[in-house]
C-alpha atoms as a PDB file:
ATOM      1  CA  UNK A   1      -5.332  16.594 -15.651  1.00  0.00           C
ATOM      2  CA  UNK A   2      -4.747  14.834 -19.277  1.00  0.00           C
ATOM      3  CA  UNK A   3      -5.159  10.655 -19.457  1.00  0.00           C
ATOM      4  CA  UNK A   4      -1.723  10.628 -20.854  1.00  0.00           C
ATOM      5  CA  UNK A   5      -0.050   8.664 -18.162  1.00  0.00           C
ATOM      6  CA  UNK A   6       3.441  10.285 -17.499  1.00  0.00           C
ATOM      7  CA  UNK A   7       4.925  10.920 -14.219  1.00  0.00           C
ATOM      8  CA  UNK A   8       3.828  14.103 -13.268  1.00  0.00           C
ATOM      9  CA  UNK A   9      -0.024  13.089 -14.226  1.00  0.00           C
ATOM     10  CA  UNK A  10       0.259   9.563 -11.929  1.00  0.00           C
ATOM     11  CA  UNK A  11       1.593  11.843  -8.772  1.00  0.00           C
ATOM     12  CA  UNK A  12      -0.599  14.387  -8.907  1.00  0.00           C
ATOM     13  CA  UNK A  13      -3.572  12.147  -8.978  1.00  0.00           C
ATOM     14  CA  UNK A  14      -1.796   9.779  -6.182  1.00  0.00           C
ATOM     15  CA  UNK A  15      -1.587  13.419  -4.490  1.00  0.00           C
ATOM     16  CA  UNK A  16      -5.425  13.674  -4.679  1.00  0.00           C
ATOM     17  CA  UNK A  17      -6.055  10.415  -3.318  1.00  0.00           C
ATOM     18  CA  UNK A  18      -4.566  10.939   0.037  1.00  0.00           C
ATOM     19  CA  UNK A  19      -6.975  13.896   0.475  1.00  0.00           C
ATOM     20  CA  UNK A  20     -10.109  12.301   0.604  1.00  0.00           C
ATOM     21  CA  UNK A  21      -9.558   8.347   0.596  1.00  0.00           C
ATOM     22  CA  UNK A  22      -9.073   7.180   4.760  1.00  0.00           C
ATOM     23  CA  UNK A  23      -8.548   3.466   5.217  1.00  0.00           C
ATOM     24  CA  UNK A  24     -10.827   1.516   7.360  1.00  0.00           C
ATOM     25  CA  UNK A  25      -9.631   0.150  10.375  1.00  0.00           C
ATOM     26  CA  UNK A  26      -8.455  -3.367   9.019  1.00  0.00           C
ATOM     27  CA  UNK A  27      -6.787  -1.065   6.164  1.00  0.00           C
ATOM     28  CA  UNK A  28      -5.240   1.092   8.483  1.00  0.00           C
ATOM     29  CA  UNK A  29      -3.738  -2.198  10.532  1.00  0.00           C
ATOM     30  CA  UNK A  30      -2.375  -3.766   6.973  1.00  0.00           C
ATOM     31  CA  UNK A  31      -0.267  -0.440   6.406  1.00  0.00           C
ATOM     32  CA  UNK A  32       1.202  -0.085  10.068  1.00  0.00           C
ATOM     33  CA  UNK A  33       1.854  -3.927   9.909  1.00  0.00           C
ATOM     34  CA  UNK A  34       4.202  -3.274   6.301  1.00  0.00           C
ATOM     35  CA  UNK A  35       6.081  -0.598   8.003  1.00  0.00           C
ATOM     36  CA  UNK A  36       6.830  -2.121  11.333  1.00  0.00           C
ATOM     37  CA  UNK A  37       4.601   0.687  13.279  1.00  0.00           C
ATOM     38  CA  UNK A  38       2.156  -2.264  14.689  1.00  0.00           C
ATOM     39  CA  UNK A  39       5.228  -2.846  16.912  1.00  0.00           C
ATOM     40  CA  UNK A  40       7.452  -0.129  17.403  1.00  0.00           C
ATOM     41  CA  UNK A  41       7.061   3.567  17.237  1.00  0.00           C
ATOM     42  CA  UNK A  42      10.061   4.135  14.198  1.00  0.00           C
ATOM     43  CA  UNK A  43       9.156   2.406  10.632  1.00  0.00           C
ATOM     44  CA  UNK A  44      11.818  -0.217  10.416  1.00  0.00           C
ATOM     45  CA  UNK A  45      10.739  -2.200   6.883  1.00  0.00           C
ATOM     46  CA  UNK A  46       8.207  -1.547   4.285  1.00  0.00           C
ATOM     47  CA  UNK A  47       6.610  -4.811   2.803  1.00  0.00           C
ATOM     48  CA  UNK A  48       3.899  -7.154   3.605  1.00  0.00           C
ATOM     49  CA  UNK A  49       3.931 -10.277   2.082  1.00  0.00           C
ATOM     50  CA  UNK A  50       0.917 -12.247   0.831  1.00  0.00           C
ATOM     51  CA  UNK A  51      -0.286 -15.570  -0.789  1.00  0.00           C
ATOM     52  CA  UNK A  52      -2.922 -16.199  -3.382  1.00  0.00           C
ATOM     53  CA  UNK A  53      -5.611 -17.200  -1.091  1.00  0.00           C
ATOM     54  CA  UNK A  54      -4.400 -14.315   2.168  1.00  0.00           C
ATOM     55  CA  UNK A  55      -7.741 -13.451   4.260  1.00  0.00           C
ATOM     56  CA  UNK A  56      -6.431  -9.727   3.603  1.00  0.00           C
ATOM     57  CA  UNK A  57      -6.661 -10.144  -0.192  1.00  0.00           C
ATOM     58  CA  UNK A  58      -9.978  -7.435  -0.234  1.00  0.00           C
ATOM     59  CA  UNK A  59      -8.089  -4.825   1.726  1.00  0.00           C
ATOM     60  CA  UNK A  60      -4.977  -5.255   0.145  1.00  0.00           C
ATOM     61  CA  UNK A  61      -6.763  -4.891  -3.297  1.00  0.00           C
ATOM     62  CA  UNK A  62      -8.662  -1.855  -2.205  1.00  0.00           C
ATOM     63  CA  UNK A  63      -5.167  -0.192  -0.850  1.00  0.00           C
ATOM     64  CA  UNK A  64      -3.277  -0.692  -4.036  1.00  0.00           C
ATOM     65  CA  UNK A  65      -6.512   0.754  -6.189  1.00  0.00           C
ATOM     66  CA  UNK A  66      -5.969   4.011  -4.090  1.00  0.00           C
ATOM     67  CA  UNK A  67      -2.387   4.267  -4.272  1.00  0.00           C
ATOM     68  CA  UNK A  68      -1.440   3.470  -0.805  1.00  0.00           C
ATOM     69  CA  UNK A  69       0.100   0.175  -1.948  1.00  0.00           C
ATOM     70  CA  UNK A  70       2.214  -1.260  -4.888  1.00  0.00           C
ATOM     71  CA  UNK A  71       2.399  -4.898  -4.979  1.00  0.00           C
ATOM     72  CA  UNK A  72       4.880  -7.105  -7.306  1.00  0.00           C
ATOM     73  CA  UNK A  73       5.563 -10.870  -7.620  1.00  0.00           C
ATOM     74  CA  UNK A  74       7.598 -11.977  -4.596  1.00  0.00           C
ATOM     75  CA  UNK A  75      10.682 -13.064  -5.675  1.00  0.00           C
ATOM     76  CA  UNK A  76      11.672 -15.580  -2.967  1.00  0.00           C
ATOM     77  CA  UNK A  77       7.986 -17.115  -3.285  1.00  0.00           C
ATOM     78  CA  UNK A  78       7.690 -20.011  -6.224  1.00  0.00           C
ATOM     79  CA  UNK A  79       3.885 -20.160  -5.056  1.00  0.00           C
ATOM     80  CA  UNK A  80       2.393 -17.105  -6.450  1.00  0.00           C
ATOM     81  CA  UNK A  81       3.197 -15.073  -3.310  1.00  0.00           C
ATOM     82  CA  UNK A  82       2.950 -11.456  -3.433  1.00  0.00           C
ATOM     83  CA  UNK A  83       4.922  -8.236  -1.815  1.00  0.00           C
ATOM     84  CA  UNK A  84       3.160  -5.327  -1.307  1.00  0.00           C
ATOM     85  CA  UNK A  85       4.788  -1.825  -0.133  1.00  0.00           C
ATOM     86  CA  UNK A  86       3.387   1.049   1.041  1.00  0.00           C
ATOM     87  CA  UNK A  87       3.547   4.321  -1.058  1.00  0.00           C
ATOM     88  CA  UNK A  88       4.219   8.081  -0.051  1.00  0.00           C
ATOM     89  CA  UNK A  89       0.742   8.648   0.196  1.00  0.00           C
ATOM     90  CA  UNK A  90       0.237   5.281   2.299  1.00  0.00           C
ATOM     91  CA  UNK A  91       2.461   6.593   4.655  1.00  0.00           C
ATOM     92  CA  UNK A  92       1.088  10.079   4.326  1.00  0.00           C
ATOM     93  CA  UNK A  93      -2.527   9.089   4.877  1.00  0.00           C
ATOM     94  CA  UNK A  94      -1.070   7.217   7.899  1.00  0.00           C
ATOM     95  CA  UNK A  95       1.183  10.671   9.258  1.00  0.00           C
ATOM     96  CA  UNK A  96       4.098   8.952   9.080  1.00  0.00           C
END
């Protein structure tokens, strides 16, 4: 794989990730909670929303450095919240 950073190169290394990289347990809770699955059987959203100063902040860092998670501004939060979704391979890591 080149270090150009197209498409095709970001996937493929994403693809990688969810072979080897298994969340911890608190990890693992933090994805099922953005998709719904910590209370139902069938995903029903995909975000979980966080402050500066969340007690999750570690895990959600550590899930967005492996590609389970993108995060962006939150755009109904003035106060520096943050939304974070789970990716294909979040959810594929997970089997959902």
């Amino acid at each position: 794989m080149n270090n150009k950073k197209t498409g095709n190169n970001v996937q493929a290394h994403n693809s990688s990730v969810a072979n080897y990289y298994k969340p911890n347990r608190k990890e693992r809770n933090i994805l099922l909670d953005a998709l719904g699955l910590d209370r139902t059987k069938k995903a029903y959203r995909n975000f979980y929303a966080a402050s500066a100063g969340h007690y999750s902040n570690k895990e959600l860092g550590n899930l967005v450095k492996n590609g389970l998670l993108t995060k962006r501004k939150d755009p109904f939060n003035d106060f520096g919240g943050i939304v974070y979704h789970v990716t294909d391979v979040g959810k594929k890591v997970l089997g959902v």
